[in-house]
C-alpha atoms as a PDB file:
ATOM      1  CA  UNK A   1       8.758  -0.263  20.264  1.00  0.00           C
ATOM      2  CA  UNK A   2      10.772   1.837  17.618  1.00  0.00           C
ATOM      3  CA  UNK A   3      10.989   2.780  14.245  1.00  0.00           C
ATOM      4  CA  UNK A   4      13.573   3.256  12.101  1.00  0.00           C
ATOM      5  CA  UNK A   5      15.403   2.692   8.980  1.00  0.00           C
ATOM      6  CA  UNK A   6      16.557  -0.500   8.160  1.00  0.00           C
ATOM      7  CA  UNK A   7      20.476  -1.118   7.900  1.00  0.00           C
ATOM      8  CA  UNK A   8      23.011  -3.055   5.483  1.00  0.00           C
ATOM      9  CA  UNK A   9      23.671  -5.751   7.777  1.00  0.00           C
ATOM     10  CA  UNK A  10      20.232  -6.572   8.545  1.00  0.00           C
ATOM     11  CA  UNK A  11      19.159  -7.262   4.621  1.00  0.00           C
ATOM     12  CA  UNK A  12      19.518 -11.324   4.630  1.00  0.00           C
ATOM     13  CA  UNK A  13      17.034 -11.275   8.245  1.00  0.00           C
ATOM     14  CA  UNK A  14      14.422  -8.674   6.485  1.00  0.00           C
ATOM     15  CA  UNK A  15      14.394 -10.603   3.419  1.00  0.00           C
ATOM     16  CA  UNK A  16      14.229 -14.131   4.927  1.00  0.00           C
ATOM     17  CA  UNK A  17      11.093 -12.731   7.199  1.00  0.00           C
ATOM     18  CA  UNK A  18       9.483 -11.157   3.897  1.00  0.00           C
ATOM     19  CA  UNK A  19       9.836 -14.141   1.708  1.00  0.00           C
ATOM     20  CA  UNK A  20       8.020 -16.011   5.349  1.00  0.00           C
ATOM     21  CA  UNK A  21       5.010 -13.590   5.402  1.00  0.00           C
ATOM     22  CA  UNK A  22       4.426 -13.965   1.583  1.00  0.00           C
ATOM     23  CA  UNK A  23       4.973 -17.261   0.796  1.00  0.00           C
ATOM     24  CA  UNK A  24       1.646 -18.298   0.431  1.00  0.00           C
ATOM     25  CA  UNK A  25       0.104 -14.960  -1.072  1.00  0.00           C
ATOM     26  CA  UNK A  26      -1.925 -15.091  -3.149  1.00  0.00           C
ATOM     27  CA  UNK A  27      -0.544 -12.564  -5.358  1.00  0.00           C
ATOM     28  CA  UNK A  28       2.750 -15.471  -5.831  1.00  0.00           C
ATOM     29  CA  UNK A  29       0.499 -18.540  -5.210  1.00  0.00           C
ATOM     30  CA  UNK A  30      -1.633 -18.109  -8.555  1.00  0.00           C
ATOM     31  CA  UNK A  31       0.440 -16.646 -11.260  1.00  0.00           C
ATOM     32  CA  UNK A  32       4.221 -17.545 -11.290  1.00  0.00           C
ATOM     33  CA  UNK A  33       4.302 -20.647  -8.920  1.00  0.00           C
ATOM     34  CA  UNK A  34       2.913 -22.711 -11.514  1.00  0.00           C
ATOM     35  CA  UNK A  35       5.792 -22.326 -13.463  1.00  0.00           C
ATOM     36  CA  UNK A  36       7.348 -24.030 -10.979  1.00  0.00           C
ATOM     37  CA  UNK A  37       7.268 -28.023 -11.008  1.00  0.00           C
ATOM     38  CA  UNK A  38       9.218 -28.228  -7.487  1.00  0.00           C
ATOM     39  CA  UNK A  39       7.988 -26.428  -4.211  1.00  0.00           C
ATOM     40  CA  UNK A  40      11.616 -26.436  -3.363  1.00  0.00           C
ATOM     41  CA  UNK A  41      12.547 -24.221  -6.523  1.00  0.00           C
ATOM     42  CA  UNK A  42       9.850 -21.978  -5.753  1.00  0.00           C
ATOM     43  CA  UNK A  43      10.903 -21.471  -2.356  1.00  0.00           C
ATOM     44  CA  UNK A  44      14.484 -20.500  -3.284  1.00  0.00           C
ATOM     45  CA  UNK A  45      12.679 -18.562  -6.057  1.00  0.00           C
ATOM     46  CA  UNK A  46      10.779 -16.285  -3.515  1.00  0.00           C
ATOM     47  CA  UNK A  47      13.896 -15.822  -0.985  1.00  0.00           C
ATOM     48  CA  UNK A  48      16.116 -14.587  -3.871  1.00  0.00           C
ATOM     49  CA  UNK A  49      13.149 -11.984  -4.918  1.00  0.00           C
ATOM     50  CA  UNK A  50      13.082 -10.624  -1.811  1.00  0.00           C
ATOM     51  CA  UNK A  51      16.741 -10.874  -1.404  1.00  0.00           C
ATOM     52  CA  UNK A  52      17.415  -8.276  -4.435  1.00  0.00           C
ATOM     53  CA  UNK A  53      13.864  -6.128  -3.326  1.00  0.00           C
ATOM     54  CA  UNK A  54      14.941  -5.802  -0.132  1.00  0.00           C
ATOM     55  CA  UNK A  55      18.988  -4.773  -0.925  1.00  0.00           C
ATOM     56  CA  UNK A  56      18.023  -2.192  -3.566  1.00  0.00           C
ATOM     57  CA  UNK A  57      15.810  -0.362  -1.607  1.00  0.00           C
ATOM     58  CA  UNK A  58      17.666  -0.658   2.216  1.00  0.00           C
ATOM     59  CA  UNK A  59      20.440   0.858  -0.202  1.00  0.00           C
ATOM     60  CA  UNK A  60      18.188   3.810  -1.102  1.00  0.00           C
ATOM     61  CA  UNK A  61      16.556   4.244   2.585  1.00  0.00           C
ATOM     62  CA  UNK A  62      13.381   3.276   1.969  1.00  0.00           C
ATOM     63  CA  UNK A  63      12.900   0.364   4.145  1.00  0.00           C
ATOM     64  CA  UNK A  64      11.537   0.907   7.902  1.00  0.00           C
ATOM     65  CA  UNK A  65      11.716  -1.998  10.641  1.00  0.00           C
ATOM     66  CA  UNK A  66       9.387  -1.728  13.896  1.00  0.00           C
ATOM     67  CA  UNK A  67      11.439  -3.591  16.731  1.00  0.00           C
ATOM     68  CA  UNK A  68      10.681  -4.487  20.312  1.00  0.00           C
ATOM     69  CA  UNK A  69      14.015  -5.157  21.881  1.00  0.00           C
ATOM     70  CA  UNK A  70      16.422  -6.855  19.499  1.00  0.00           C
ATOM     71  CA  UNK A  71      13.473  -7.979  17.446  1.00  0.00           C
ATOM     72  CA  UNK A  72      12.117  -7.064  14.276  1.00  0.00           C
ATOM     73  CA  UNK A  73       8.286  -7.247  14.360  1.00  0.00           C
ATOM     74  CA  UNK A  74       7.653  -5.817  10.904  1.00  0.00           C
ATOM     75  CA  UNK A  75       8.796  -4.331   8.027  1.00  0.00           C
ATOM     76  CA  UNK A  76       7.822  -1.370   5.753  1.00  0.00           C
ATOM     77  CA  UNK A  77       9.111  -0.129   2.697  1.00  0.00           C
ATOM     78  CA  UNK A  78       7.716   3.408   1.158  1.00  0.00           C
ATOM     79  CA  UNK A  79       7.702   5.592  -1.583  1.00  0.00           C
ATOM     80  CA  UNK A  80       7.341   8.904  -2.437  1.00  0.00           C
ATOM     81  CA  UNK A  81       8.071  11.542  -5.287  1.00  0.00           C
ATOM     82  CA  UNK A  82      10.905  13.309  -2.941  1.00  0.00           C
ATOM     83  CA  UNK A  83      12.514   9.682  -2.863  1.00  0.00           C
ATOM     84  CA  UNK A  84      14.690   8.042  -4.989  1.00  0.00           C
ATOM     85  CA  UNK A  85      13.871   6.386  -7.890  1.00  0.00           C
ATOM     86  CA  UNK A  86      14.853   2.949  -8.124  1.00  0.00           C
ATOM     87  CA  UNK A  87      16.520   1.997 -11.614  1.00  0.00           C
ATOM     88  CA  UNK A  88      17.443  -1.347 -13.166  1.00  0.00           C
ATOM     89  CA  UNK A  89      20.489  -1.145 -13.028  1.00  0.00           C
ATOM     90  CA  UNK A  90      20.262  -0.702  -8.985  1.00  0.00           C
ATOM     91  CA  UNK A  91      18.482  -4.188  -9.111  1.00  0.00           C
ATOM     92  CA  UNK A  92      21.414  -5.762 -11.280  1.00  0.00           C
ATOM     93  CA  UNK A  93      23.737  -4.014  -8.435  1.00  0.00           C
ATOM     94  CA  UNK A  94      22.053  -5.823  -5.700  1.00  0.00           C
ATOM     95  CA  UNK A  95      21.958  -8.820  -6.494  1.00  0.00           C
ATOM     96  CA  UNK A  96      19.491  -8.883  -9.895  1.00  0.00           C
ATOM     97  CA  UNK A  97      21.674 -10.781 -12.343  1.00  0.00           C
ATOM     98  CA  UNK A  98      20.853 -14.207  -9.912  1.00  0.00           C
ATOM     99  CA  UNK A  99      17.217 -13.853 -11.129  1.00  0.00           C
ATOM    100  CA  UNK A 100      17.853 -14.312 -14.807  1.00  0.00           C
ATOM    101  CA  UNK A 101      17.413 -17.640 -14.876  1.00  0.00           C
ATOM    102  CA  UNK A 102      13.444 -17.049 -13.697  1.00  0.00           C
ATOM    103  CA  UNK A 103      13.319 -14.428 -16.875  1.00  0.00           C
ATOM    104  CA  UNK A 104      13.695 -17.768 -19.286  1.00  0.00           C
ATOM    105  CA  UNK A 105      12.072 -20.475 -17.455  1.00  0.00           C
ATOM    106  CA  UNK A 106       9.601 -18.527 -15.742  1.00  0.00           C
ATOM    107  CA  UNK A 107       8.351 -15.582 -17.382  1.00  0.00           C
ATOM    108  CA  UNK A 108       9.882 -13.330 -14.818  1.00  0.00           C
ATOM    109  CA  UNK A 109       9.757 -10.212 -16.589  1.00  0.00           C
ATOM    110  CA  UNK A 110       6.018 -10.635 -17.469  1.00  0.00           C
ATOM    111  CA  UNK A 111       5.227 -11.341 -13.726  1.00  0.00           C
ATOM    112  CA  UNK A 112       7.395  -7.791 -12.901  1.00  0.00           C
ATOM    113  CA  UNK A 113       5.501  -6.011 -15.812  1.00  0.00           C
ATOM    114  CA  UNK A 114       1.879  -6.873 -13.965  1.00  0.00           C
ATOM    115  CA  UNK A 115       3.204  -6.072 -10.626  1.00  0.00           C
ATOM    116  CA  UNK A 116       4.711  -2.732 -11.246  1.00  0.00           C
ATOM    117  CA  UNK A 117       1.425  -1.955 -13.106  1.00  0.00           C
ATOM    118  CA  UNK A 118      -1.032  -2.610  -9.771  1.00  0.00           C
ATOM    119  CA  UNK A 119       1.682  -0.399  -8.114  1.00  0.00           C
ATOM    120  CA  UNK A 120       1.773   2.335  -9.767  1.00  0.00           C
ATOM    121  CA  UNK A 121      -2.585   2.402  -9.958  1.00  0.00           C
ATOM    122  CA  UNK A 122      -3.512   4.093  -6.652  1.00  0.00           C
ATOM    123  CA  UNK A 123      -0.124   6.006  -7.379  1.00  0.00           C
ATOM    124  CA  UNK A 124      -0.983   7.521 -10.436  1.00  0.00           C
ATOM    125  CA  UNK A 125      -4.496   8.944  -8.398  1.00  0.00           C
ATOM    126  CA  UNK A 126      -3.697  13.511  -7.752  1.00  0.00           C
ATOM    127  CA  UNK A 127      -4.534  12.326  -3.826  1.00  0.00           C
ATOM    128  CA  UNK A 128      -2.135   9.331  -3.531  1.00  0.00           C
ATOM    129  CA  UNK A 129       1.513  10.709  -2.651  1.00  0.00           C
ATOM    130  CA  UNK A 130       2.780   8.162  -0.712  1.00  0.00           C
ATOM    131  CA  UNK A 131       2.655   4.187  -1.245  1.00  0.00           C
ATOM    132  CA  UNK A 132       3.578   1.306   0.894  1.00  0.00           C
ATOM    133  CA  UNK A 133       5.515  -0.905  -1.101  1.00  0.00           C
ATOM    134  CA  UNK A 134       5.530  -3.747   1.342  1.00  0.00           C
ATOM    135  CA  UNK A 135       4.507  -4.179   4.697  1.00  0.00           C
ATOM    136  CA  UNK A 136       5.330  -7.524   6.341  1.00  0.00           C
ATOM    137  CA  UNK A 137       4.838  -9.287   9.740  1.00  0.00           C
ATOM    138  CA  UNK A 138       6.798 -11.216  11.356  1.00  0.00           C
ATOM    139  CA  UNK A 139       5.338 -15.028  11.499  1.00  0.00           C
ATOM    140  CA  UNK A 140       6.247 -15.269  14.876  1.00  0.00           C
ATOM    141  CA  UNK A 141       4.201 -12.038  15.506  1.00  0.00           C
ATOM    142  CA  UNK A 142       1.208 -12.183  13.664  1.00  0.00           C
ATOM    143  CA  UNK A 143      -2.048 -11.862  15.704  1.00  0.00           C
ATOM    144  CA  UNK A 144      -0.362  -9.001  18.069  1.00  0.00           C
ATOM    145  CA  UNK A 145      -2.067  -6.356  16.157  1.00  0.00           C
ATOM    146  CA  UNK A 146       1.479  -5.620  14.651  1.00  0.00           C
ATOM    147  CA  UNK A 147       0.495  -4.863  10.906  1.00  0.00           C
ATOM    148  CA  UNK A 148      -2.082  -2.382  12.340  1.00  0.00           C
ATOM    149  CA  UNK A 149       0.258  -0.816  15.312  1.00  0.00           C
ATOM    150  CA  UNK A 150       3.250  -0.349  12.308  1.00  0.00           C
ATOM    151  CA  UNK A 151       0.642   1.626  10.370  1.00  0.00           C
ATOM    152  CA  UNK A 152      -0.897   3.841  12.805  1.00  0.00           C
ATOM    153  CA  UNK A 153       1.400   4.472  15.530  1.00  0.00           C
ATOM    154  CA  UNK A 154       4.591   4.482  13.051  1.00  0.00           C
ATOM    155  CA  UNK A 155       4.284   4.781   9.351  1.00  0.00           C
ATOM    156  CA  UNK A 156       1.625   7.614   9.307  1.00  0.00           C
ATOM    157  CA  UNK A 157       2.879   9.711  11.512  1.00  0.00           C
ATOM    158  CA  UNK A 158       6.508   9.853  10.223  1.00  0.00           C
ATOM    159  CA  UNK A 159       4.817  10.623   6.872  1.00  0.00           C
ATOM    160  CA  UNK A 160       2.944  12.948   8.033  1.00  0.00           C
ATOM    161  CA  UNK A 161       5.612  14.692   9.274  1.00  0.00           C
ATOM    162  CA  UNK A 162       7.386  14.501   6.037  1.00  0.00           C
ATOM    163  CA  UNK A 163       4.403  16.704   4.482  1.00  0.00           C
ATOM    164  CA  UNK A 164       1.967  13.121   3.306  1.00  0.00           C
ATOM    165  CA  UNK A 165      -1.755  14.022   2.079  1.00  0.00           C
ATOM    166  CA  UNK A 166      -2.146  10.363   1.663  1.00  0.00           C
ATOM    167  CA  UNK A 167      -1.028   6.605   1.541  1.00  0.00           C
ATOM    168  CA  UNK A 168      -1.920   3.920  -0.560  1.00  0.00           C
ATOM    169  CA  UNK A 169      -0.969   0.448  -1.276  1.00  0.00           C
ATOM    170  CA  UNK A 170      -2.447  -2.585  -3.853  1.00  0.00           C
ATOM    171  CA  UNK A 171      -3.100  -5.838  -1.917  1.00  0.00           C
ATOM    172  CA  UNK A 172      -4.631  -9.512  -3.232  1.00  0.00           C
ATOM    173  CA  UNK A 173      -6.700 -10.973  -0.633  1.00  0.00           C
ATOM    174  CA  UNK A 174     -10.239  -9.920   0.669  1.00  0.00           C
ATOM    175  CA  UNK A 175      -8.850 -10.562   3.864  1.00  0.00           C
ATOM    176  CA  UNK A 176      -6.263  -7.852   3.528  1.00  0.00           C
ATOM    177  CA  UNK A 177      -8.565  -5.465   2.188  1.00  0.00           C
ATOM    178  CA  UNK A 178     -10.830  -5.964   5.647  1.00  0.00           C
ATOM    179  CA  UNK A 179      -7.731  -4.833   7.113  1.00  0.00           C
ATOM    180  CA  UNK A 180      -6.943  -2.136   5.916  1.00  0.00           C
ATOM    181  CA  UNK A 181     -10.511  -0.875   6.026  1.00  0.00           C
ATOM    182  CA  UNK A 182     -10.405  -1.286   9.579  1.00  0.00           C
ATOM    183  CA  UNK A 183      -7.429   1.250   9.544  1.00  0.00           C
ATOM    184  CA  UNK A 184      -9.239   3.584   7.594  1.00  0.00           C
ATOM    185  CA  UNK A 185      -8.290   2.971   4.253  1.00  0.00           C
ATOM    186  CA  UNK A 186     -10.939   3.209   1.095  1.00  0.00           C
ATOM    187  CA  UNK A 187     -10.756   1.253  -1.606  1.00  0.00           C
ATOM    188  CA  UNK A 188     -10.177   3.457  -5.219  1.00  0.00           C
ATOM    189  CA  UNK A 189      -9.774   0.404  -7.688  1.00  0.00           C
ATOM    190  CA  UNK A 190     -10.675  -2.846  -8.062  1.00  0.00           C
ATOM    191  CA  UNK A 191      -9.435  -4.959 -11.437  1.00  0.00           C
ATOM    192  CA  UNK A 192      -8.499  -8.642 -12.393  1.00  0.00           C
ATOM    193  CA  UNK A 193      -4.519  -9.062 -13.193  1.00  0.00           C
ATOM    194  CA  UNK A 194      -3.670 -11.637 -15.440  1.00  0.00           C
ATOM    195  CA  UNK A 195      -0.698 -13.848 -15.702  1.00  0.00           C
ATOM    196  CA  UNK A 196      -0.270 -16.403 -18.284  1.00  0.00           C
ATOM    197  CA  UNK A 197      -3.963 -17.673 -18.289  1.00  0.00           C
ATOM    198  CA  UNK A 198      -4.095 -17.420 -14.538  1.00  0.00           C
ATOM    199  CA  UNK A 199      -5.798 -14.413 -12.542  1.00  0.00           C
ATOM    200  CA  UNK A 200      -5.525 -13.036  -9.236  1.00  0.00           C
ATOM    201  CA  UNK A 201      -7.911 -10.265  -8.237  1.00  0.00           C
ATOM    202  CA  UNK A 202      -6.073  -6.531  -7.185  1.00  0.00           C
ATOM    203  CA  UNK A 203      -7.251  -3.957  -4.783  1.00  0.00           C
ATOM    204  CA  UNK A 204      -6.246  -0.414  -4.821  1.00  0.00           C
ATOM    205  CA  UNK A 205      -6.339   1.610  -1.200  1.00  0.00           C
ATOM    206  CA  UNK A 206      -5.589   4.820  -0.152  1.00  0.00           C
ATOM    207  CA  UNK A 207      -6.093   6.442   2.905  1.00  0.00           C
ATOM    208  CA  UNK A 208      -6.101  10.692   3.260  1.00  0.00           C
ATOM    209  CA  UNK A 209      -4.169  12.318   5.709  1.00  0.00           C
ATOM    210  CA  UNK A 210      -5.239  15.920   5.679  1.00  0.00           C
ATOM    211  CA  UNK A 211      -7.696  16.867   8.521  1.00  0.00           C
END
């Protein structure tokens, strides 16, 4: 297997594999896709998301594939305070000014307000100083132990070489938390977000690095 950082040409592959692993979280599933009326507009919905997520920040070298062969198994994007900042006008750049649309029909900008808030939670902690943004898993991979493999035999040691005390990451599932348990993470906050009357429950993780 290797690690490395994702390239230009591979953007529309990441993001079609992203917008696969999270189509049914629940973190999507029970806030904006009930502004949808169509699953078919919801589906195009979450492919250009990840389309313009993925773009901005393959631009700024922050996204990391794990491949076995030809094939990407997973993908990983992280942040840090020696890494870029990511502006809006980067998103607008890469592709941003096709999700407009969702800002009037589908209270877009609300749903970006709540998730940049759970993101930044376990980063605003003195111990967190590196987050995973995203980490998906291939469908076709899932059950290999991937998700687990891309965090312990890849993501922490390249941070760690990079000087990481920690990592942490919000997910929206209890099953997800188990997960990352298993690899040692602790959770640090636990809150309801809220989304136009509907709720989905957020979990804050980080995991410390210094012997």
């Amino acid at each position: 297997m290797n690690f490395r950082h994702a390239v230009i040409p591979e953007i529309k592959q990441l993001s079609e594999l992203a917008a696969r692993a999270f189509n049914d979280y629940a973190l999507y599933q029970k806030t904006i896709r009930q502004t949808f009326h169509h699953e078919a507009a919801y589906q195009q919905f979450i492919q250009r998301l990840h389309d313009v997520h993925l773009a901005t920040n393959v631009h700024q070298q922050k996204v990391f594939v794990l491949e076995e062969g030809n094939k990407i198994l997973s993908i990983v994007i992280l942040e840090a305070d020696t890494l870029p900042k990511t502006t809006t006008w980067q998103y607008l750049k890469n592709g941003g000014l096709k999700m407009l649309p969702y800002f009037f029909h589908h209270n877009l900008a609300q749903f970006l307000v709540m998730l940049d808030e759970a993101e930044k939670l376990p980063q605003q902690q003195s111990q967190a100083n590196w987050h995973v943004n995203l980490l998906a898993v291939s469908l076709d991979n899932q059950g290999r132990h991937i998700g687990s493999r891309t965090l312990t035999d890849f993501v922490i040691p390249y941070i760690k070489s990079k000087g990481a005390q920690s990592l942490s990451l919000i997910t929206n599932t209890q099953r997800n938390v188990t997960f990352y348990q298993k690899n040692n993470f602790k959770i640090t906050d636990e809150r309801i977000l809220n989304f136009k009357g509907q709720q989905v429950k957020n979990w804050s993780l980080v995991q410390m690095l210094t012997d």
